[in-house]
N, C-alpha and C. Protein backbone atom coordinates (compact mmCIF):
# COMPACT_ATOMS: atom_id res chain seq x y z
N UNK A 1 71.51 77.25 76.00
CA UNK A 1 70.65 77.45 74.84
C UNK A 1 69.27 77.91 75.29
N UNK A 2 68.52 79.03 74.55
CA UNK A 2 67.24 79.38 74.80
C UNK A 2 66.26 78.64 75.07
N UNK A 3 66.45 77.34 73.89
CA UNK A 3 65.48 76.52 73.25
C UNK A 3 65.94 75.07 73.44
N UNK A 4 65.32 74.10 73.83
CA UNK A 4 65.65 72.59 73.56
C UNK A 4 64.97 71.36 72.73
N UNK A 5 66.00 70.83 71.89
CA UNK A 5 65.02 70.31 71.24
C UNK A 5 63.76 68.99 71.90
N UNK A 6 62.73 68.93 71.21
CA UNK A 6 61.47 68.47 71.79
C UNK A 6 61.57 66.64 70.82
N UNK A 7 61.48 65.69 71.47
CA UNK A 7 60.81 64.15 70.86
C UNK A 7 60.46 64.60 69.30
N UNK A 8 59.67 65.30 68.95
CA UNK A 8 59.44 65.58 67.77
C UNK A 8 59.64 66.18 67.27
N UNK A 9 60.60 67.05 67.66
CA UNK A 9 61.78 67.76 66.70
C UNK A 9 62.55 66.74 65.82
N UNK A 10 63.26 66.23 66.75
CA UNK A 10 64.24 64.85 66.85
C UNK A 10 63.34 63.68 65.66
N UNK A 11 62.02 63.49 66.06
CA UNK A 11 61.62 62.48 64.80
C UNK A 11 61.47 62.91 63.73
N UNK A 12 61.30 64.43 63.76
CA UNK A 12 60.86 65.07 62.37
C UNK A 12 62.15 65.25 61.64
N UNK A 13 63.22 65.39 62.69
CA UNK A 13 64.77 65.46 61.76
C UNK A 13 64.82 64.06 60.88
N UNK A 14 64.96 63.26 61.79
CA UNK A 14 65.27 61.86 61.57
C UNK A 14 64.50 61.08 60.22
N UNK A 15 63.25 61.70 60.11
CA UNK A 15 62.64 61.34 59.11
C UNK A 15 62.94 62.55 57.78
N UNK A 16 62.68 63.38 57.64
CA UNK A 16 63.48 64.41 56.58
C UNK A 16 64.90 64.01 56.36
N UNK A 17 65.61 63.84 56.90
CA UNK A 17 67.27 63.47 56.56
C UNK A 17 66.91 62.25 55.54
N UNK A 18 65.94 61.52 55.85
CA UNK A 18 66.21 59.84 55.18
C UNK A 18 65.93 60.42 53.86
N UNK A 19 65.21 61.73 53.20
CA UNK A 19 64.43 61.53 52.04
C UNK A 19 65.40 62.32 51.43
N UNK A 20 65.48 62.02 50.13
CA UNK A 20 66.21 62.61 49.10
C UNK A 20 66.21 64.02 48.09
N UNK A 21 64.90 63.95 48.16
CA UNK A 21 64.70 65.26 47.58
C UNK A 21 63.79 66.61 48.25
N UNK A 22 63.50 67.47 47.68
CA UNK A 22 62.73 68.49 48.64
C UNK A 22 61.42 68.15 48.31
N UNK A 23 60.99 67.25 47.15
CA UNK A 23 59.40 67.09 46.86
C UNK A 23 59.52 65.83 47.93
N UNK A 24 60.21 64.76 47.83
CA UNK A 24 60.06 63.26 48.99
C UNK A 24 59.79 64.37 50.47
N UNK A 25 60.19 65.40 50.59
CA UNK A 25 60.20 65.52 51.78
C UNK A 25 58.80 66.31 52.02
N UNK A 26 58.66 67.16 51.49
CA UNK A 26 57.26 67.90 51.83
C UNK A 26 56.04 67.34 52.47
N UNK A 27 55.57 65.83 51.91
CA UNK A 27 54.82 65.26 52.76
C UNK A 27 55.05 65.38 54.15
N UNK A 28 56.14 65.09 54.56
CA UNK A 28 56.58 65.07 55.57
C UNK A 28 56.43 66.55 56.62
N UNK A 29 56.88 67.51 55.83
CA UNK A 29 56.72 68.73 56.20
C UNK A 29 55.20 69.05 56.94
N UNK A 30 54.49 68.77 55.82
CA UNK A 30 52.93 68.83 55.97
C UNK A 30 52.20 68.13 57.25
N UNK A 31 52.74 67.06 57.65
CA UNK A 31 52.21 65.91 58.33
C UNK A 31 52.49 66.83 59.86
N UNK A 32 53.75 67.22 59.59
CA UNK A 32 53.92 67.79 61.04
C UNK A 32 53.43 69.40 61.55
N UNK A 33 53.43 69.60 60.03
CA UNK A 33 53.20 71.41 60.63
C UNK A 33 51.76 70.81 61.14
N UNK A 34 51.18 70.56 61.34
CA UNK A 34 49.88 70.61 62.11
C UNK A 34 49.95 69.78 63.95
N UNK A 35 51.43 68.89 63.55
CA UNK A 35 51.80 68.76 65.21
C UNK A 35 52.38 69.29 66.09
N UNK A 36 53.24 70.34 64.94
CA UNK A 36 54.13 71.14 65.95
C UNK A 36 53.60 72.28 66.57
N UNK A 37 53.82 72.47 67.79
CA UNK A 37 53.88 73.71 68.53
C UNK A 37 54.47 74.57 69.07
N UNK A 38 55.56 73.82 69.62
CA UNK A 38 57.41 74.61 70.12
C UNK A 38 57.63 75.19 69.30
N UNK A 39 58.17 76.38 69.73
CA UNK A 39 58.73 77.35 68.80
C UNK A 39 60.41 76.68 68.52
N UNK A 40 60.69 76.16 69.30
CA UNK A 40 61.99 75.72 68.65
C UNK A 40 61.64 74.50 67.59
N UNK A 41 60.98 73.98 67.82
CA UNK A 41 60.38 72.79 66.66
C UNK A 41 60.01 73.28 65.24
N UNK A 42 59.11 74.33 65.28
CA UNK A 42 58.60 75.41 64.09
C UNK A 42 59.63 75.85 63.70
N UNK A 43 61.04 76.64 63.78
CA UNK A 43 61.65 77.31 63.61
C UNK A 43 62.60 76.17 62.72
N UNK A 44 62.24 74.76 63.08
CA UNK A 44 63.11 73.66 62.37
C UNK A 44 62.69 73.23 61.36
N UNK A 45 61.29 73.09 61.61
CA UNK A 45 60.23 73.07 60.31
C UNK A 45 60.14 73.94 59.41
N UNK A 46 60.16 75.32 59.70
CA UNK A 46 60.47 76.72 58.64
C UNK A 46 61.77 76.21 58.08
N UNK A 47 62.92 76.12 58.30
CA UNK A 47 63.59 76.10 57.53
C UNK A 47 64.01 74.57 56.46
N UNK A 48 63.53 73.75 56.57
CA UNK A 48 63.40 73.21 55.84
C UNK A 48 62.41 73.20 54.93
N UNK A 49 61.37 73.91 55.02
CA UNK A 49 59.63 74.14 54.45
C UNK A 49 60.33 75.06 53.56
N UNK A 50 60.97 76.11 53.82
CA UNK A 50 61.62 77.23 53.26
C UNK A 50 62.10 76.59 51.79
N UNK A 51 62.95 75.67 51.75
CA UNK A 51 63.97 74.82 51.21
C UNK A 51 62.95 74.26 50.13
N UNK A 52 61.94 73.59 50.62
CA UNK A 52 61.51 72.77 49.40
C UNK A 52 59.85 73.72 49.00
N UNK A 53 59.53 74.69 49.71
CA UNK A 53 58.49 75.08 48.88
C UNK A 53 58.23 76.38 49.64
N UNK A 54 58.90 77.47 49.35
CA UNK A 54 58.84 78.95 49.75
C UNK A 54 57.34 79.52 50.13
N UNK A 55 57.09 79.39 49.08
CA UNK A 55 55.50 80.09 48.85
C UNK A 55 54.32 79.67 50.04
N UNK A 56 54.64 78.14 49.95
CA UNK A 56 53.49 77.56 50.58
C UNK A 56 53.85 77.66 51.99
N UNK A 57 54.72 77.37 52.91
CA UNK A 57 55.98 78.06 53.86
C UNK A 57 54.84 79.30 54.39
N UNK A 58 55.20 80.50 53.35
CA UNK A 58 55.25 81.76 53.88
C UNK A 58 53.56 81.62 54.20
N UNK A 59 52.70 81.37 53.32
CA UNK A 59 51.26 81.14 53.08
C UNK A 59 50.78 80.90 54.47
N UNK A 60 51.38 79.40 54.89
CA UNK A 60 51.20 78.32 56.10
C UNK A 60 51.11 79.57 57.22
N UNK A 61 52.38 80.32 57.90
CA UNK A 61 52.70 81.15 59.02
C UNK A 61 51.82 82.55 58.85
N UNK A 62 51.63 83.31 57.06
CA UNK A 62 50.95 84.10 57.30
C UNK A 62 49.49 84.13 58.21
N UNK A 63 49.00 82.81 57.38
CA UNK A 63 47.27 82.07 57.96
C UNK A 63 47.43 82.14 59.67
N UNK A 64 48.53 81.62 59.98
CA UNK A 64 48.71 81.54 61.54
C UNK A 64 48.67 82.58 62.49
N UNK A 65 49.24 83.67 61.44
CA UNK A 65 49.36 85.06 62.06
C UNK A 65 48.32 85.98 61.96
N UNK A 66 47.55 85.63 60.73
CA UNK A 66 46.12 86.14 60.42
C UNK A 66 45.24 85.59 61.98
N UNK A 67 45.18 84.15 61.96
CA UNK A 67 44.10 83.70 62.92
C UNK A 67 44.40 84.34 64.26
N UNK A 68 45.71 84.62 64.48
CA UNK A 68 45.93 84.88 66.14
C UNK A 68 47.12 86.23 66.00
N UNK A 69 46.17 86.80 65.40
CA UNK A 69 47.70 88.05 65.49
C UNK A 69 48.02 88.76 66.52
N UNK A 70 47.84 88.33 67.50
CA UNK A 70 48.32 88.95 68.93
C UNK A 70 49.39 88.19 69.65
N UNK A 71 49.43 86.80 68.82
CA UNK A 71 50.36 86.15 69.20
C UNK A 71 51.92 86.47 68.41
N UNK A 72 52.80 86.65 69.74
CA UNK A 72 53.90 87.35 69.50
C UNK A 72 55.09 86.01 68.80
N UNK A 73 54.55 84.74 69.06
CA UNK A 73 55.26 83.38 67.98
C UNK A 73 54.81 83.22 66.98
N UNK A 74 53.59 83.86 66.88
CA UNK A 74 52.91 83.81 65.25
C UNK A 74 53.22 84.71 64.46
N UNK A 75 53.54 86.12 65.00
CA UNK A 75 53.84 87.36 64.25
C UNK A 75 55.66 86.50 64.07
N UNK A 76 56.34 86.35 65.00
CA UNK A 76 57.83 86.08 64.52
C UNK A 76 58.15 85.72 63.50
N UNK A 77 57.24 84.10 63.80
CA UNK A 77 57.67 83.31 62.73
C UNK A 77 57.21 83.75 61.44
N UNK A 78 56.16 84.38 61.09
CA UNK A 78 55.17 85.17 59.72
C UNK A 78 56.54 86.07 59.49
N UNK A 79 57.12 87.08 60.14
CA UNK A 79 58.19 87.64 59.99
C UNK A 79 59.16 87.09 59.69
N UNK A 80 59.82 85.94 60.19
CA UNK A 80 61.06 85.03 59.96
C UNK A 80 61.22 85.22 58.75
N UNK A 81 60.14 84.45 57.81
CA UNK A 81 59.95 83.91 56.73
C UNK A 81 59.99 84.68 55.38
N UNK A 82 59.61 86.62 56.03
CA UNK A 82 59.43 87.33 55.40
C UNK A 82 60.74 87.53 53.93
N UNK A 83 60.45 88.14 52.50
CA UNK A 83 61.74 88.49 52.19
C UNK A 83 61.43 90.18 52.18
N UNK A 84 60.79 90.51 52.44
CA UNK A 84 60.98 92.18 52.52
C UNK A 84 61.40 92.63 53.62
N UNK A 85 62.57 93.56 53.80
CA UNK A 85 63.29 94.06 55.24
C UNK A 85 62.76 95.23 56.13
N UNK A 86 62.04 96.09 55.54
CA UNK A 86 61.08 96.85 55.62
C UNK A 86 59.97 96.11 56.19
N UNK A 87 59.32 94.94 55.80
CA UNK A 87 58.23 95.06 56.89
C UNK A 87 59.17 93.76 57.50
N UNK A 88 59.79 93.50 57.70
CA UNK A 88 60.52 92.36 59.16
C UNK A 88 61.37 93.87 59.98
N UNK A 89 61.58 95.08 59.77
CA UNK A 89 61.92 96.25 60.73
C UNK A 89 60.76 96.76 61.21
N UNK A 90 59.40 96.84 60.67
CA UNK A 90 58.49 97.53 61.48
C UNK A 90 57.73 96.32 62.05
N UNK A 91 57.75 94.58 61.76
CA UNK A 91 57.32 93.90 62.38
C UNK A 91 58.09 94.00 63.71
N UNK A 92 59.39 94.12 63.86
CA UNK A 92 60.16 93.65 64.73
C UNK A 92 60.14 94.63 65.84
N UNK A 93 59.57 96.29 65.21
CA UNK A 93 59.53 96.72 66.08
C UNK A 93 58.67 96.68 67.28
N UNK A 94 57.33 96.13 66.38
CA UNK A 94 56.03 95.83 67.45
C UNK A 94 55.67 95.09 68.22
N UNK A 95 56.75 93.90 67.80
CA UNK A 95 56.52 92.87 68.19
C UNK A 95 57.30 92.97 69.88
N UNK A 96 58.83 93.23 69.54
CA UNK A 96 58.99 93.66 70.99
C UNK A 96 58.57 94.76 71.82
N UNK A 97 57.95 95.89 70.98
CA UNK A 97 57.70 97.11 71.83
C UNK A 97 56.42 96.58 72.69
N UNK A 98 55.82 95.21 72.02
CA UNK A 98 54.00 94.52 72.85
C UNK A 98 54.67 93.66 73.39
N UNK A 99 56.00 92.74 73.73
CA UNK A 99 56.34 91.71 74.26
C UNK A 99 57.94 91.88 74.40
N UNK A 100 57.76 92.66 75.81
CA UNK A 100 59.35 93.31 75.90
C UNK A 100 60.13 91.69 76.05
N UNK A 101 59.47 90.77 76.64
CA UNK A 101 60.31 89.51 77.28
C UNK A 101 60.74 88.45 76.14
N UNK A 102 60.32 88.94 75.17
CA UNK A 102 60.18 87.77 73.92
C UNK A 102 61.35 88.10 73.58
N UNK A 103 62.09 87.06 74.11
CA UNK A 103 63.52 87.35 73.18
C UNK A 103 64.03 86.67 71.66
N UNK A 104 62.98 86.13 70.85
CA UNK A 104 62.83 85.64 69.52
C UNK A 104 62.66 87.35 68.14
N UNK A 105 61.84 87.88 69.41
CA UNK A 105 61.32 89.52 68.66
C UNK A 105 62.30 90.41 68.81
N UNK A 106 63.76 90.24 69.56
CA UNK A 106 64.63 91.16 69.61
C UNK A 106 65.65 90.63 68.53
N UNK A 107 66.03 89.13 68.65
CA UNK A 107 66.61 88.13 67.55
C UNK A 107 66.44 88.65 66.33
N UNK A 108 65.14 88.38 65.47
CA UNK A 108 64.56 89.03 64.46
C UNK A 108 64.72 90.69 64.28
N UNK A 109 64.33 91.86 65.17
CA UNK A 109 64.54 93.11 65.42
C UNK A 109 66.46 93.10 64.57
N UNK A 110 66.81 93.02 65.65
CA UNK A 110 68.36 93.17 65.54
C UNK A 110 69.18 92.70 64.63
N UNK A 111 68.86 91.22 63.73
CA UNK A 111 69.85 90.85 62.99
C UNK A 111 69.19 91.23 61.38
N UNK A 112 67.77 91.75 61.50
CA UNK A 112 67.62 92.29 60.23
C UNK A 112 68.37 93.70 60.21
N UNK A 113 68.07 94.49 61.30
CA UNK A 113 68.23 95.97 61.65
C UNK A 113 70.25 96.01 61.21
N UNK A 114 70.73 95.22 61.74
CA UNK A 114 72.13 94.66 61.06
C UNK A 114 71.99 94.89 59.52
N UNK A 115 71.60 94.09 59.70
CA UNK A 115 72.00 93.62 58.01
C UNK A 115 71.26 94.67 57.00
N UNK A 116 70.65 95.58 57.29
CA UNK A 116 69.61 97.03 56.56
C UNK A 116 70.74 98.15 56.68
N UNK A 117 71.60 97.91 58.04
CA UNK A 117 72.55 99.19 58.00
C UNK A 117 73.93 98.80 57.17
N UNK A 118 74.05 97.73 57.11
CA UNK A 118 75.40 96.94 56.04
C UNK A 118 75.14 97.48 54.50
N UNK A 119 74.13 97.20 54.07
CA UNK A 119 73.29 96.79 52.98
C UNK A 119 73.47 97.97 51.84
N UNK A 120 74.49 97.80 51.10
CA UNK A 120 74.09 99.65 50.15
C UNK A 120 73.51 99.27 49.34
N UNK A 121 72.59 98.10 49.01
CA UNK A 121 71.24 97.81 47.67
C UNK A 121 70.17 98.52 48.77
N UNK A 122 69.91 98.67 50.22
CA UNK A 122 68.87 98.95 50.81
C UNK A 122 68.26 100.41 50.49
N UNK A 123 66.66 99.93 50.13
CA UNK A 123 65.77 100.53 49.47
C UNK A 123 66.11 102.34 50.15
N UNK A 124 65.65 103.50 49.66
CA UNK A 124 65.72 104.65 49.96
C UNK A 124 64.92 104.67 50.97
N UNK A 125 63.92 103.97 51.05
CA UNK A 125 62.22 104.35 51.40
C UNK A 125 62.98 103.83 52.91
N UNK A 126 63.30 102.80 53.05
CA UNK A 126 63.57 101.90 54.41
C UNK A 126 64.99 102.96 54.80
N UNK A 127 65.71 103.15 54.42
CA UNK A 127 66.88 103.94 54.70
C UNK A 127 66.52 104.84 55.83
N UNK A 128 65.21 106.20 54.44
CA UNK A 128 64.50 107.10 55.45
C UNK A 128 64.04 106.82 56.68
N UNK A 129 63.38 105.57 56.83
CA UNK A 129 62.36 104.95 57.74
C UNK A 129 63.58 104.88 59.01
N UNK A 130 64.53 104.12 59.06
CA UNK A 130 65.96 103.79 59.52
C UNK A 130 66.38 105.91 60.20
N UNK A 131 66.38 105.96 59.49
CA UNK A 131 66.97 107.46 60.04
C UNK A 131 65.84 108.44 60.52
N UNK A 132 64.78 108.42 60.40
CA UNK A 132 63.08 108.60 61.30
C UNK A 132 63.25 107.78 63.06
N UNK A 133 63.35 106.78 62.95
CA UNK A 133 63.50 106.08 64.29
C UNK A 133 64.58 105.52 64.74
N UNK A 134 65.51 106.71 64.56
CA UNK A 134 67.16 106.27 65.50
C UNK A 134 67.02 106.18 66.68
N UNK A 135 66.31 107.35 67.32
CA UNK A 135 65.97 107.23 68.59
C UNK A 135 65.50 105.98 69.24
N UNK A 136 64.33 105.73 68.99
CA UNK A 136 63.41 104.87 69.37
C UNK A 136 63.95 103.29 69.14
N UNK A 137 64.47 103.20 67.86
CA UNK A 137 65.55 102.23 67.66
C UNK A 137 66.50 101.59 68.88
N UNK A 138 67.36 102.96 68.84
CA UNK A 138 68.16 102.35 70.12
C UNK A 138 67.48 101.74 71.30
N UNK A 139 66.35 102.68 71.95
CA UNK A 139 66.13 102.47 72.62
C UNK A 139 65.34 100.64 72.82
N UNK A 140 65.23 100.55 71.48
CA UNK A 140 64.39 99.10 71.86
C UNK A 140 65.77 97.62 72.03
N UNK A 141 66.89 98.56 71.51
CA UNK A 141 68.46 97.32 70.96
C UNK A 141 68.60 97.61 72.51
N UNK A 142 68.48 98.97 73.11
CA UNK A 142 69.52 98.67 74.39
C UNK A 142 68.25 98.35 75.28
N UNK A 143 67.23 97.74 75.60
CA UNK A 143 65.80 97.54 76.60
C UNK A 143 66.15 96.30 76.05
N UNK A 144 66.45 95.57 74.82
CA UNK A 144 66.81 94.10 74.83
C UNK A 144 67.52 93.62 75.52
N UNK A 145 68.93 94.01 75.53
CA UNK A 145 70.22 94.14 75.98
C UNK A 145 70.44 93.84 77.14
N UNK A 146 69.76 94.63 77.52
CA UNK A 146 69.15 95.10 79.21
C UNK A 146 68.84 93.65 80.05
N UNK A 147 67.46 92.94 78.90
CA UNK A 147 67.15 91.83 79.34
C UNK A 147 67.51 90.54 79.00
N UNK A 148 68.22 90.59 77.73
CA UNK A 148 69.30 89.34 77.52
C UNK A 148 70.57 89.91 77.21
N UNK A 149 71.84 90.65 78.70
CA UNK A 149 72.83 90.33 78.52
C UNK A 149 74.03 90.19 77.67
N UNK A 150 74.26 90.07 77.04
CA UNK A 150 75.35 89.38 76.17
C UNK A 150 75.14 89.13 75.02
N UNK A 151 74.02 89.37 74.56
CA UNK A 151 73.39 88.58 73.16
C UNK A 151 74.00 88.94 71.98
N UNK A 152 75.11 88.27 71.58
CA UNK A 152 75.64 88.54 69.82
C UNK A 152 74.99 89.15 69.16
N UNK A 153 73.36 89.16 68.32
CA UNK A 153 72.64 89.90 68.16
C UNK A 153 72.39 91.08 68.38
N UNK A 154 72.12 91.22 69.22
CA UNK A 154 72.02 92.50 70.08
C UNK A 154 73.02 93.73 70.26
N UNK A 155 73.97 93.05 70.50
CA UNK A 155 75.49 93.64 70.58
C UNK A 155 76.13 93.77 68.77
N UNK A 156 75.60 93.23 68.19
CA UNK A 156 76.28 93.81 67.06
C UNK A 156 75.23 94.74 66.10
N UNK A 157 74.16 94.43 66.19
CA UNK A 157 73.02 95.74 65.90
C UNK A 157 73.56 97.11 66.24
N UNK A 158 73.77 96.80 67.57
CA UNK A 158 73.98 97.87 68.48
C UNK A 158 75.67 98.60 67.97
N UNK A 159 76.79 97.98 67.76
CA UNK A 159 77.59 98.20 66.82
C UNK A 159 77.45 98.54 65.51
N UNK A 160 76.83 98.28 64.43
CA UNK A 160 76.51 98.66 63.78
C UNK A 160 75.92 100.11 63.61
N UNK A 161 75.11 100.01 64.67
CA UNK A 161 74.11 100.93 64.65
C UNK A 161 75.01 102.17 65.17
N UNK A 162 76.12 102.10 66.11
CA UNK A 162 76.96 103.26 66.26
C UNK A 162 78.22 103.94 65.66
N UNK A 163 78.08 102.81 64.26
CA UNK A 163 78.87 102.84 63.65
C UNK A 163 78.82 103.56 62.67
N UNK A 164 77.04 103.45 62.30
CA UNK A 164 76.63 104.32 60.89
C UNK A 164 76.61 105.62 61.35
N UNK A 165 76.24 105.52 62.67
CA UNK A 165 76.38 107.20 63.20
C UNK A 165 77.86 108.12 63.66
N UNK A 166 78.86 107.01 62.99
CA UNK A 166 80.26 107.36 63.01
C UNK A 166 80.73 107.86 64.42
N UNK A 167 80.28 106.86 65.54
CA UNK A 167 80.68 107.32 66.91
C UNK A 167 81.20 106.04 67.26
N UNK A 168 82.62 106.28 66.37
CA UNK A 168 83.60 104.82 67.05
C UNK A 168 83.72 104.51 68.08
N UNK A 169 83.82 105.27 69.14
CA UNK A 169 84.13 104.86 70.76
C UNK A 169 83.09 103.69 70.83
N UNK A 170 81.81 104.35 70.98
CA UNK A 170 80.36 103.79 71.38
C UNK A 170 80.68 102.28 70.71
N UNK A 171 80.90 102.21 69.02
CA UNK A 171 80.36 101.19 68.27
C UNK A 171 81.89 100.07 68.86
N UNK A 172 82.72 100.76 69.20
CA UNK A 172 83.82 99.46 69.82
C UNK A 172 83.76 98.96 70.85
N UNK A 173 82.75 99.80 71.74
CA UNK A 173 82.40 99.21 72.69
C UNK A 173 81.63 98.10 72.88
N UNK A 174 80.55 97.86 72.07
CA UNK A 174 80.22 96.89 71.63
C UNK A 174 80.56 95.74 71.05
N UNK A 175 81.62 96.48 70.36
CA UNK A 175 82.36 94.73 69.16
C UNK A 175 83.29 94.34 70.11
N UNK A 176 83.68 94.38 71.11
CA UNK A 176 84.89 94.28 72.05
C UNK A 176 84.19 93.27 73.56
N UNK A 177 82.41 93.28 73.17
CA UNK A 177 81.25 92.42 74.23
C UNK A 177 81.53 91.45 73.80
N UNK A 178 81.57 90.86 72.56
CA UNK A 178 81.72 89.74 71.68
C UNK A 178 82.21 88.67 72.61
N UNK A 179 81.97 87.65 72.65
CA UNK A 179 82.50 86.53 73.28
C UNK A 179 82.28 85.55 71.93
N UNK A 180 81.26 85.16 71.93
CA UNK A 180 80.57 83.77 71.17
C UNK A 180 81.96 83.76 69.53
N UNK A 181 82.74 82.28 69.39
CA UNK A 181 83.58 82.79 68.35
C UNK A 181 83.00 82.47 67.23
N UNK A 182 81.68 81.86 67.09
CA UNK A 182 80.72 81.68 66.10
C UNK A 182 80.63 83.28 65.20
N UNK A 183 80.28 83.82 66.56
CA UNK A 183 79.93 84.94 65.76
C UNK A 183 81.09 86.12 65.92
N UNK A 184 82.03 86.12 66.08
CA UNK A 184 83.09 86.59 65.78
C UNK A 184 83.69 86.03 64.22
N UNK A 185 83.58 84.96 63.83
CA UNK A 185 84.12 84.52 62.61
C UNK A 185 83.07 84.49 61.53
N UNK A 186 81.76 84.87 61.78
CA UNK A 186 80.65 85.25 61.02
C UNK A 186 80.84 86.49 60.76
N UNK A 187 81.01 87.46 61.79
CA UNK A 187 81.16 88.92 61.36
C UNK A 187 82.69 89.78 60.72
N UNK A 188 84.04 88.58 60.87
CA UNK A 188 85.04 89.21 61.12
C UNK A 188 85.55 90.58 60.01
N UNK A 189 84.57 90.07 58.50
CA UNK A 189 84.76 91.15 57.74
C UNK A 189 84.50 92.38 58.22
N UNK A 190 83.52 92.27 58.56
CA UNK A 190 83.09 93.54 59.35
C UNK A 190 83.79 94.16 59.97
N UNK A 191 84.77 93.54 60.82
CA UNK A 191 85.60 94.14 62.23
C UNK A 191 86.83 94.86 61.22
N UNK A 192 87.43 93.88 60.72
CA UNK A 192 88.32 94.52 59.87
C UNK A 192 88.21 95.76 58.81
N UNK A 193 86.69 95.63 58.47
CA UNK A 193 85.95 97.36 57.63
C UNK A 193 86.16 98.35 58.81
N UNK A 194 85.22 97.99 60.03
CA UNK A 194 85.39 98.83 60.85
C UNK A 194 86.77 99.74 61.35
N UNK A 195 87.95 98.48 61.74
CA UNK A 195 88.96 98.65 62.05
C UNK A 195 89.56 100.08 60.91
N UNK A 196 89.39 99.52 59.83
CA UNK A 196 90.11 100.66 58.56
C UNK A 196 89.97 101.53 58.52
N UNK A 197 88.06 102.18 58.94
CA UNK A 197 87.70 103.15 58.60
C UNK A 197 87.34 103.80 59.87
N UNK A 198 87.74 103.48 60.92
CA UNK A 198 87.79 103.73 62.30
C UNK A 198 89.13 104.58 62.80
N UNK A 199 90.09 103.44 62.32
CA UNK A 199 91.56 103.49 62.75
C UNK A 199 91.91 103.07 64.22
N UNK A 200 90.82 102.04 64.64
CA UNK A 200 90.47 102.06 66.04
C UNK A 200 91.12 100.48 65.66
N UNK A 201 92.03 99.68 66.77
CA UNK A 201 92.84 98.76 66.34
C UNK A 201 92.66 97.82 67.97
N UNK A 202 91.37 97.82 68.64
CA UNK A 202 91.51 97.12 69.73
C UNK A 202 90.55 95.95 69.53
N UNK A 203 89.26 96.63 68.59
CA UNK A 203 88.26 95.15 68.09
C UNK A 203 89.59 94.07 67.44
N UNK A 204 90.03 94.19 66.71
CA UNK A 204 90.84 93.33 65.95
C UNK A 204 91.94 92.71 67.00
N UNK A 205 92.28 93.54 68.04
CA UNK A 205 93.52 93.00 68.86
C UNK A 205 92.71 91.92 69.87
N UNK A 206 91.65 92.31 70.44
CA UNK A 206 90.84 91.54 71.10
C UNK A 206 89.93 89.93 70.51
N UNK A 207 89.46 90.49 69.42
CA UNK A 207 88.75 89.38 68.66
C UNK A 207 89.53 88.28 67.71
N UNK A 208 90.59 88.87 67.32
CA UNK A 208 91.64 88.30 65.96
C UNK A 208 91.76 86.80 66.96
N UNK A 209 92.18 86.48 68.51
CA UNK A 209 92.51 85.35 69.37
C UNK A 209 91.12 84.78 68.92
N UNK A 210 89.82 84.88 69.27
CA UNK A 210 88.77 84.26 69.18
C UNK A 210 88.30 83.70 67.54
N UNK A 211 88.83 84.50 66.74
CA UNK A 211 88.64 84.35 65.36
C UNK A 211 89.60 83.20 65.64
């Protein structure tokens, strides 16, 4: 795992689980966002903050990202939280193109950049934007890649991404990296779209065991 949980991760679970509702819990929320610092701790706190009060959530990480916007855990998480996909694709791009090692900014990069090329509600404007920086795109999915290996994320962006450009070889090469069966049984619709409209029958022969 990237991340481990911290003493006060662990108390902050322990105390949120006991409370019943999302208003019992917010105090709680509050008490800690000002102790936490781990990004794996924050990232536990966002999503429960998410849960019982959106607004104030997004508010909290923007302020954070305002005060220190050079910080590449402050821009993430301000991004995490985001609901527009358009600016979590041009956050994501900056964020790793200023912090090639941050592998939270390729996380974010890649599984929105996924889910924008799936997407047929996705806006025209972002589409264009998407087909403006194919190039540059790749180049930031495969400089991730590069430096984390194996990454589910990464590897299915990167599928995706050779998929919309209808160059099956490339995009099976990728779905065929897959190990993790988490995310083999998260994506499997996908494999099977692919498979149909491919006619390419080795993602499915390979992954169908792990599914």
């Amino acid at each position: 795992s990237l991340l481990t949980a911290t003493p006060l991760k662990d108390e902050f679970e322990t105390r949120i689980r006991a409370t019943e509702t999302s208003a019992a819990g917010l105090p709680i929320i509050l008490e800690y966002s000002v102790k936490m610092t781990d990004l794996d701790d924050l990232r536990v706190l966002q999503n429960y903050w998410m849960q019982a009060d959106p607004e104030g959530c997004r508010s909290h990480f923007a302020k954070l990202h305002e005060e220190d916007p050079q910080s590449p855990i402050n821009h993430y998480l301000w991004l995490r939280n985001s609901d527009q996909p358009a600016q979590q694709i041009a956050g994501g791009r900056q964020i790793v193109s200023l912090n090639p090692d941050f592998y939270w900014g390729y996380r974010l990069f890649s599984s929105v950049y996924a889910q924008v090329l799936q997407d047929p509600e996705t806006a025209p404007a972002l589409r264009e934007d998407i087909r403006a920086n194919l190039a540059e795109d790749l180049s930031l999915l495969q400089n991730g890649l590069q430096r984390f290996p194996g990454d589910e994320y990464l590897l299915l962006a990167l599928f995706h991404y050779y998929s919309a450009q209808e160059d099956y070889a490339a995009a099976e090469s990728y779905l065929l990296r897959l190990r993790d069966p988490n995310a083999v049984k998260a994506n499997f619709r996908q494999v099977m779209d692919f498979v149909a409209k491919s006619k390419r029958v080795r993602g499915f022969e390979a992954l169908f065991p792990k599914y």
